[in-house]
N, C-alpha and C. Protein backbone atom coordinates (compact mmCIF):
# COMPACT_ATOMS: atom_id res chain seq x y z
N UNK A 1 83.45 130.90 25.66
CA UNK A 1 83.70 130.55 27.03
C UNK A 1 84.27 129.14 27.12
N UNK A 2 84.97 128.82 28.15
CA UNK A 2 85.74 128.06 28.38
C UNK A 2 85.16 126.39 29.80
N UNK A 3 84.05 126.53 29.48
CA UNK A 3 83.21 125.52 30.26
C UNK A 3 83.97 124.54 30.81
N UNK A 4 84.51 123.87 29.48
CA UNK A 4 85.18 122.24 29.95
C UNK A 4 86.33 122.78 31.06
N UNK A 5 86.81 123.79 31.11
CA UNK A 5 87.73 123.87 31.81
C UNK A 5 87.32 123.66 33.21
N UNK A 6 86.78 124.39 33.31
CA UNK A 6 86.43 124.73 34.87
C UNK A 6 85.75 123.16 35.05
N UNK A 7 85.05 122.52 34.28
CA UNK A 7 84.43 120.91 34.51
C UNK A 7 85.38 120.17 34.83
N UNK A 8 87.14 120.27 34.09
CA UNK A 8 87.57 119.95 34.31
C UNK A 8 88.52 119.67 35.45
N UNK A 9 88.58 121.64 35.84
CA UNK A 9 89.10 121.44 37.41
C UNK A 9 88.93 121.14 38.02
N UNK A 10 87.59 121.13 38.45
CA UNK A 10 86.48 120.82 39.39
C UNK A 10 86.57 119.01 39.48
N UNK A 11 86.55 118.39 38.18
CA UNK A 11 86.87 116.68 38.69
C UNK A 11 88.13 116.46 39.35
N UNK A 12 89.44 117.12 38.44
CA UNK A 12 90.70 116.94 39.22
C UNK A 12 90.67 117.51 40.65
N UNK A 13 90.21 118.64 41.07
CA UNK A 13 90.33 118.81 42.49
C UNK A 13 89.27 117.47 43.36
N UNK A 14 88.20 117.44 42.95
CA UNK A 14 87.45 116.25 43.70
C UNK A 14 88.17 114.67 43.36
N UNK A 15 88.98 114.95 42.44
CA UNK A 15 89.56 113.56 42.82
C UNK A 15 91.08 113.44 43.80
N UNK A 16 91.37 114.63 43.90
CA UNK A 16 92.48 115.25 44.62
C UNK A 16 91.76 115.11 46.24
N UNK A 17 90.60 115.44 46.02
CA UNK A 17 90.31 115.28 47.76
C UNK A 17 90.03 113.96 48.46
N UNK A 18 89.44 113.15 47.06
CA UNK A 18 89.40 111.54 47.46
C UNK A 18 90.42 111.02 47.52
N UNK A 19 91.49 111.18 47.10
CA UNK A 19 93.00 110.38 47.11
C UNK A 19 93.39 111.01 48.75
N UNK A 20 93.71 112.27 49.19
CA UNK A 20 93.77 112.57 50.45
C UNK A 20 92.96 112.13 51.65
N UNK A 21 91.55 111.93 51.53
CA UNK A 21 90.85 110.96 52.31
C UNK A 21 90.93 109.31 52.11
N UNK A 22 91.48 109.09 51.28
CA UNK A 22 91.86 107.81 51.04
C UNK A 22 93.45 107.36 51.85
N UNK A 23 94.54 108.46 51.58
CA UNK A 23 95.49 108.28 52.63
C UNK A 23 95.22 108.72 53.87
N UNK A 24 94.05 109.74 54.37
CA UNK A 24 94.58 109.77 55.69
C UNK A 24 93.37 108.36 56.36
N UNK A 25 92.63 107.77 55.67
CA UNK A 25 92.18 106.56 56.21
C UNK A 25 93.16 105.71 56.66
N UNK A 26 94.50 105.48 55.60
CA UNK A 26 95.56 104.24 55.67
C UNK A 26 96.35 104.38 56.63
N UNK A 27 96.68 105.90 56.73
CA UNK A 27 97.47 106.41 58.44
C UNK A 27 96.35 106.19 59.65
N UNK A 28 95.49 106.43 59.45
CA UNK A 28 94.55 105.52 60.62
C UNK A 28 94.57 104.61 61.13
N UNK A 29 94.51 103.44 59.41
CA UNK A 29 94.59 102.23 60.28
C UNK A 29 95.73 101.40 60.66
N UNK A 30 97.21 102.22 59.67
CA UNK A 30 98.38 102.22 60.82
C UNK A 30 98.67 102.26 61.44
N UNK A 31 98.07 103.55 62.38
CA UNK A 31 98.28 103.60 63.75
C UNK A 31 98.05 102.89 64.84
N UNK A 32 96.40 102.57 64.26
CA UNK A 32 95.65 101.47 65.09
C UNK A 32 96.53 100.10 65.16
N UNK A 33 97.02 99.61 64.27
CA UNK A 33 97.46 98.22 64.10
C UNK A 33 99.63 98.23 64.77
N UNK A 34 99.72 99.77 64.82
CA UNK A 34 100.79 99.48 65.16
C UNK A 34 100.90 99.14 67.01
N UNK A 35 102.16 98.53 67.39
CA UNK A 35 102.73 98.19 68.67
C UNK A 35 102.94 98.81 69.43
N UNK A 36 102.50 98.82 70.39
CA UNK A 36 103.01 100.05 71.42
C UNK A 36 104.57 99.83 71.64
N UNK A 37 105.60 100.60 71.38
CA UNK A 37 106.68 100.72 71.98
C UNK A 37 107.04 101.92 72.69
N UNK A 38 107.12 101.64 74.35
CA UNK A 38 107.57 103.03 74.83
C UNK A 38 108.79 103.25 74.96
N UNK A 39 109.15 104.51 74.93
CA UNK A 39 110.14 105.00 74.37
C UNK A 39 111.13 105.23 76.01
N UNK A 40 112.03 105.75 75.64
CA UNK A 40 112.95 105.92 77.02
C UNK A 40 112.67 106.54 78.11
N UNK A 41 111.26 107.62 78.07
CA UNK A 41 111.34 108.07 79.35
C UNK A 41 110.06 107.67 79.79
N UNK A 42 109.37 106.78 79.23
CA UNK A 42 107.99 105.85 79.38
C UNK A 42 108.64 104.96 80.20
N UNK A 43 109.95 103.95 79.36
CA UNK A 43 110.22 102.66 80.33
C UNK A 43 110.90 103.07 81.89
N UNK A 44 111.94 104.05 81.76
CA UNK A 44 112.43 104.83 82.86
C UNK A 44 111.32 105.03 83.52
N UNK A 45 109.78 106.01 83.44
CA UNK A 45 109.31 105.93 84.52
C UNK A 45 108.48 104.84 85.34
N UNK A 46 108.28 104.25 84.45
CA UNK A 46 107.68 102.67 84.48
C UNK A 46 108.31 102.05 85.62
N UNK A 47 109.89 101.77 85.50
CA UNK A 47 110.78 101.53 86.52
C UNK A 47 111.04 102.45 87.57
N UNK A 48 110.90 103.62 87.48
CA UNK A 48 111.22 104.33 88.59
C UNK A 48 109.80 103.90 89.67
N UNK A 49 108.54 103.86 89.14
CA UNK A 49 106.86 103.27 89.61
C UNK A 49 107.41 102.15 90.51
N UNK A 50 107.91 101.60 89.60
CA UNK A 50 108.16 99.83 90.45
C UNK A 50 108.94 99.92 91.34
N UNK A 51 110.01 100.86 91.27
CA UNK A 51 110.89 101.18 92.16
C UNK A 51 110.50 101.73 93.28
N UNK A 52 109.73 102.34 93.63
CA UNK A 52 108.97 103.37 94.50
C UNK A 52 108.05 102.28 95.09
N UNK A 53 106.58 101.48 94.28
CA UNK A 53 106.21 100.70 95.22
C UNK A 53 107.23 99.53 95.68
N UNK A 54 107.70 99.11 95.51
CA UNK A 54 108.49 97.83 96.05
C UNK A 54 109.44 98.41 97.52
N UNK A 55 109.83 99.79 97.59
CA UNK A 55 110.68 99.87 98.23
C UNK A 55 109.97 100.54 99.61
N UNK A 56 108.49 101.09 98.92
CA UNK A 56 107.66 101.38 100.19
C UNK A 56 106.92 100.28 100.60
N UNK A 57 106.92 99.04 100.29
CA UNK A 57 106.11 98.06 100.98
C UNK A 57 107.66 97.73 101.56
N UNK A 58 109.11 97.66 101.70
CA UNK A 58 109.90 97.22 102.33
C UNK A 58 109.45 98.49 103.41
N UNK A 59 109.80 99.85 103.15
CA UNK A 59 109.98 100.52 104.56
C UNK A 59 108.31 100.63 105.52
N UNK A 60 107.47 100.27 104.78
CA UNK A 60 106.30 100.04 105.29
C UNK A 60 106.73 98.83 106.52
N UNK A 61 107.16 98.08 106.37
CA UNK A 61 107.43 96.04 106.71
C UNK A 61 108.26 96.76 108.12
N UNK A 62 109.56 97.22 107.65
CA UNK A 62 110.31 97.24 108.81
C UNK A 62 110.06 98.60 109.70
N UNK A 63 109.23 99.63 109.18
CA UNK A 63 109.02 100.25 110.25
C UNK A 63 107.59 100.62 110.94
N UNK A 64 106.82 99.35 110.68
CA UNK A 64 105.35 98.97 110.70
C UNK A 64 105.55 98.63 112.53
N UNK A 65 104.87 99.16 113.52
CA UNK A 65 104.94 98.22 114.48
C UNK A 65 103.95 96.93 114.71
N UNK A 66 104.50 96.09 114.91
CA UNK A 66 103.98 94.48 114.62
C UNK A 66 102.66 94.33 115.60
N UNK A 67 101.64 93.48 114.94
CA UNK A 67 100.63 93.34 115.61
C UNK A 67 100.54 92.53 116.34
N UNK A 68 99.84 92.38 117.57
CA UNK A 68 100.09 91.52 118.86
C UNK A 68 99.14 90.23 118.95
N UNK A 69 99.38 89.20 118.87
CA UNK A 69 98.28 88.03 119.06
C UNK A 69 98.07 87.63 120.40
N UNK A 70 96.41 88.56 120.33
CA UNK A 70 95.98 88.74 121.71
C UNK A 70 95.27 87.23 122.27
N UNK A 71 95.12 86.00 121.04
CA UNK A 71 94.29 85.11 121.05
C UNK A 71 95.59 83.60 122.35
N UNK A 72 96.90 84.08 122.05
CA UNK A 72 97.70 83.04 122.65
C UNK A 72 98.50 84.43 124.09
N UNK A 73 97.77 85.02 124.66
CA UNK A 73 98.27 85.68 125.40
C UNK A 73 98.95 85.44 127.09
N UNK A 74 99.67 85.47 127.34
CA UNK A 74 100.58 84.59 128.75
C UNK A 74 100.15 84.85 129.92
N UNK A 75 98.84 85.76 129.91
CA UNK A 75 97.96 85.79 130.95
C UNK A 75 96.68 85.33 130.81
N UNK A 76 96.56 84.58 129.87
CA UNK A 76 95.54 83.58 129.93
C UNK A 76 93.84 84.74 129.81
N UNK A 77 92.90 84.14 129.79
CA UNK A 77 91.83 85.11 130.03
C UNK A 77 91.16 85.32 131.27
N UNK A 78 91.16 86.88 130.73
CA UNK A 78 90.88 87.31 132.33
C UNK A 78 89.15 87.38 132.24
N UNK A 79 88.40 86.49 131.35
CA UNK A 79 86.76 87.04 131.56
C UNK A 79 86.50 85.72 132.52
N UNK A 80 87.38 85.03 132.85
CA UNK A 80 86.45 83.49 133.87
C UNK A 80 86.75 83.99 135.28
């Protein structure tokens, strides 16, 4: 019988599985350490966001009807 063999597969595959858990640790902590860069339709919507609030606080502004300062009023107060 052929013992060492199979002893032997058995280390090469277990060292085959530690080298694979050993790289997918290093893609881990690549990922972690890499930069966020967004890509074209991240920054596009990013801008289209900004675009949208900025342009509803303008049509908010001009078609807001304005509030009245009841404190300087040209009829003076009417509780005396």
């Amino acid at each position: 019988m052929n013992n060492w063999h199979d002893e032997f597969m058995a280390e090469y595959h277990r060292q085959q599985i530690l080298d694979e858990v050993g790289q997918i640790r290093l893609e881990k902590l690549a990922l972690k350490s890499r930069i966020y860069r967004p890509g074209l339709f991240e920054r596009t919507m990013f801008n289209f966001a900004n675009w949208m609030i900025s342009t509803g606080k303008q049509l908010r502004r001009r078609y807001e009807i304005p509030s009245v300062d009841c404190i300087n009023s040209p009829s003076g107060s009417f509780a005396r």
